[in-house]
Protein backbone atom coordinates (compact mmCIF):
# COMPACT_ATOMS: atom_id res chain seq x y z
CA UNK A 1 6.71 19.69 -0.50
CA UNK A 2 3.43 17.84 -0.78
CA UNK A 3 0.84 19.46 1.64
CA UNK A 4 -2.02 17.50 3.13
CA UNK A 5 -4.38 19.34 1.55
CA UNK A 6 -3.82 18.05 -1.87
CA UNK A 7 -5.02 15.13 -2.65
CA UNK A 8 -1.53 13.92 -3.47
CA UNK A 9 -0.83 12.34 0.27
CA UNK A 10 -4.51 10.86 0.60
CA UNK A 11 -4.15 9.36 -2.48
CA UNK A 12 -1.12 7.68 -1.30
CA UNK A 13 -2.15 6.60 1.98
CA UNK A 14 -5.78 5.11 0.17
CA UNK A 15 -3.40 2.98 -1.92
CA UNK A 16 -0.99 1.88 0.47
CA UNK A 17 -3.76 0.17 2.92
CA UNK A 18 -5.31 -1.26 -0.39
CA UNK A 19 -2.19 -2.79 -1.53
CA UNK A 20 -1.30 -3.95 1.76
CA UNK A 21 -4.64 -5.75 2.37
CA UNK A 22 -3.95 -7.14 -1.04
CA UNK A 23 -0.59 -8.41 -0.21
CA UNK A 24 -1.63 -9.77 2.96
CA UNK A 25 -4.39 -11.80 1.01
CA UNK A 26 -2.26 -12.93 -1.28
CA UNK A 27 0.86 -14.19 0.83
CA UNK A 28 -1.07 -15.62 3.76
CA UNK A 29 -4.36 -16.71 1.56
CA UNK A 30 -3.90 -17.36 -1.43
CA UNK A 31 -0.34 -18.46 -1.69
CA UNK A 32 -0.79 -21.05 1.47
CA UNK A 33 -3.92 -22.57 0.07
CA UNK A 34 -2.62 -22.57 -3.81
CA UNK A 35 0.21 -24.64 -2.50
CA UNK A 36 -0.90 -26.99 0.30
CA UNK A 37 -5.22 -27.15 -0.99
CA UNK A 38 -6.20 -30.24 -0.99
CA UNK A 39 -9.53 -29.63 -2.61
CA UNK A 40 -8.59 -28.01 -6.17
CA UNK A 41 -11.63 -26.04 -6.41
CA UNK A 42 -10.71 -24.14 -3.58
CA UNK A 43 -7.85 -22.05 -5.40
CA UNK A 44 -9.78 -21.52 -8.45
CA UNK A 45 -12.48 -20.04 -6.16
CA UNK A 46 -9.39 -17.57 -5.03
CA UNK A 47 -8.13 -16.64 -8.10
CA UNK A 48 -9.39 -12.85 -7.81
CA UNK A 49 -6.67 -12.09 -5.45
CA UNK A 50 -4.03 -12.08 -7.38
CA UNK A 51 -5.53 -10.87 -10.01
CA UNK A 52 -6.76 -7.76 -8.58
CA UNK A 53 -3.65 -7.50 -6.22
CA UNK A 54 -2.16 -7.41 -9.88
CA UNK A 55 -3.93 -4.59 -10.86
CA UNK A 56 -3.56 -2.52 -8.22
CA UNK A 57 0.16 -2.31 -7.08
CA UNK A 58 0.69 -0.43 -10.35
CA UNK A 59 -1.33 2.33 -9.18
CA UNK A 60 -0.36 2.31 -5.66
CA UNK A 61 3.84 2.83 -7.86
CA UNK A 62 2.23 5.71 -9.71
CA UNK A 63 0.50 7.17 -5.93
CA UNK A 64 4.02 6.34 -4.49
CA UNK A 65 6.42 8.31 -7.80
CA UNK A 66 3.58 10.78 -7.63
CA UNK A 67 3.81 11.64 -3.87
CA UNK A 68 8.03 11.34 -3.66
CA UNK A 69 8.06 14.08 -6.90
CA UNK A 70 5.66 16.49 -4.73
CA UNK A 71 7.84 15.74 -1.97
CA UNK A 72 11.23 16.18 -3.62
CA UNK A 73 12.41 13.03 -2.21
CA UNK A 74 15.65 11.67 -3.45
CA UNK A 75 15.40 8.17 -5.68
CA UNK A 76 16.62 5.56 -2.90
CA UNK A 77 13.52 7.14 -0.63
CA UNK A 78 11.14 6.76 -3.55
CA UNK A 79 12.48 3.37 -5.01
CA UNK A 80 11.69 2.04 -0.82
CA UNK A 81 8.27 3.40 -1.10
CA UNK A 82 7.66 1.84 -4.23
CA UNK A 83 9.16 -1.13 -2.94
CA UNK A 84 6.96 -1.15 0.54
CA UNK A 85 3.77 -2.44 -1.79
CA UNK A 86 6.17 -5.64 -2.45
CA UNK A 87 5.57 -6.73 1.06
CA UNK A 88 2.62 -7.87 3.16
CA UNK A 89 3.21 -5.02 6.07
CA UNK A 90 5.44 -2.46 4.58
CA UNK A 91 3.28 -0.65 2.40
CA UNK A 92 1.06 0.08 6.04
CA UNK A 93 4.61 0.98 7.56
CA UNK A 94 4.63 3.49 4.78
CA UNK A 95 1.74 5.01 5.17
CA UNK A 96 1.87 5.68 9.03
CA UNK A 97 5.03 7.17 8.03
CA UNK A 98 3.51 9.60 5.58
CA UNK A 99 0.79 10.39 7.93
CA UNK A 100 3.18 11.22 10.52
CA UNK A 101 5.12 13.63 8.29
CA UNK A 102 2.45 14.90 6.21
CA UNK A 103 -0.33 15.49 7.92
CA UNK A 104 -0.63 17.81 11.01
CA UNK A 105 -1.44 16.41 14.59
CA UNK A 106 -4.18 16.74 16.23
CA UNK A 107 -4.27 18.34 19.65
CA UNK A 108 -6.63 17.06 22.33
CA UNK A 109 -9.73 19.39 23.30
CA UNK A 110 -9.13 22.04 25.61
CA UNK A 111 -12.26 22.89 27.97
């Protein structure tokens, strides 16, 4: 089972807020202007998101594989989290969800 205190789960959760900002650029952005722009410089000026949206959902898939093998998850689990970074809001969803099993609660301070 993957503890917090590896860096196994913060790894994961860096990577799914990364992605997701990514995937959020890129569908409600990039996408939108790339298709209705009428100034054509304007995409070209945006071209960076996909491209680094690109390179980075590998590496959130290896975070996500990497953090389902510590967990012992069973493939359908892992193949959603590696699916979550295909969509805008779901690789966020994931994460919350990690941090809600993974990591421990914090109580409120008793006087």
């Amino acid at each position: 089972m993957a503890r917090s205190s590896d860096g196994t789960v913060q790894r994961f959760r860096i990577m799914a807020v990364v992605s997701g900002v990514m995937s959020l650029l890129l569908w409600f952005l990039y996408v939108p202007i790339k298709a209705f722009a009428q100034n054509p410089d304007l995409p070209s000026k945006l071209v960076w998101i996909p491209m680094v949206h690109g390179y980075l959902y590998p590496i959130y898939v290896i975070t996500a594989i990497q953090l389902s093998i510590k967990a012992k998850w069973t493939l359908p689990k892992m193949l959603r989290f590696i699916l979550a970074g295909t969509l805008p809001v779901a690789s966020l969803v994931a994460e919350r969800r990690v941090v809600a099993q993974f990591l421990p609660k914090k109580s409120p301070k008793q006087n």
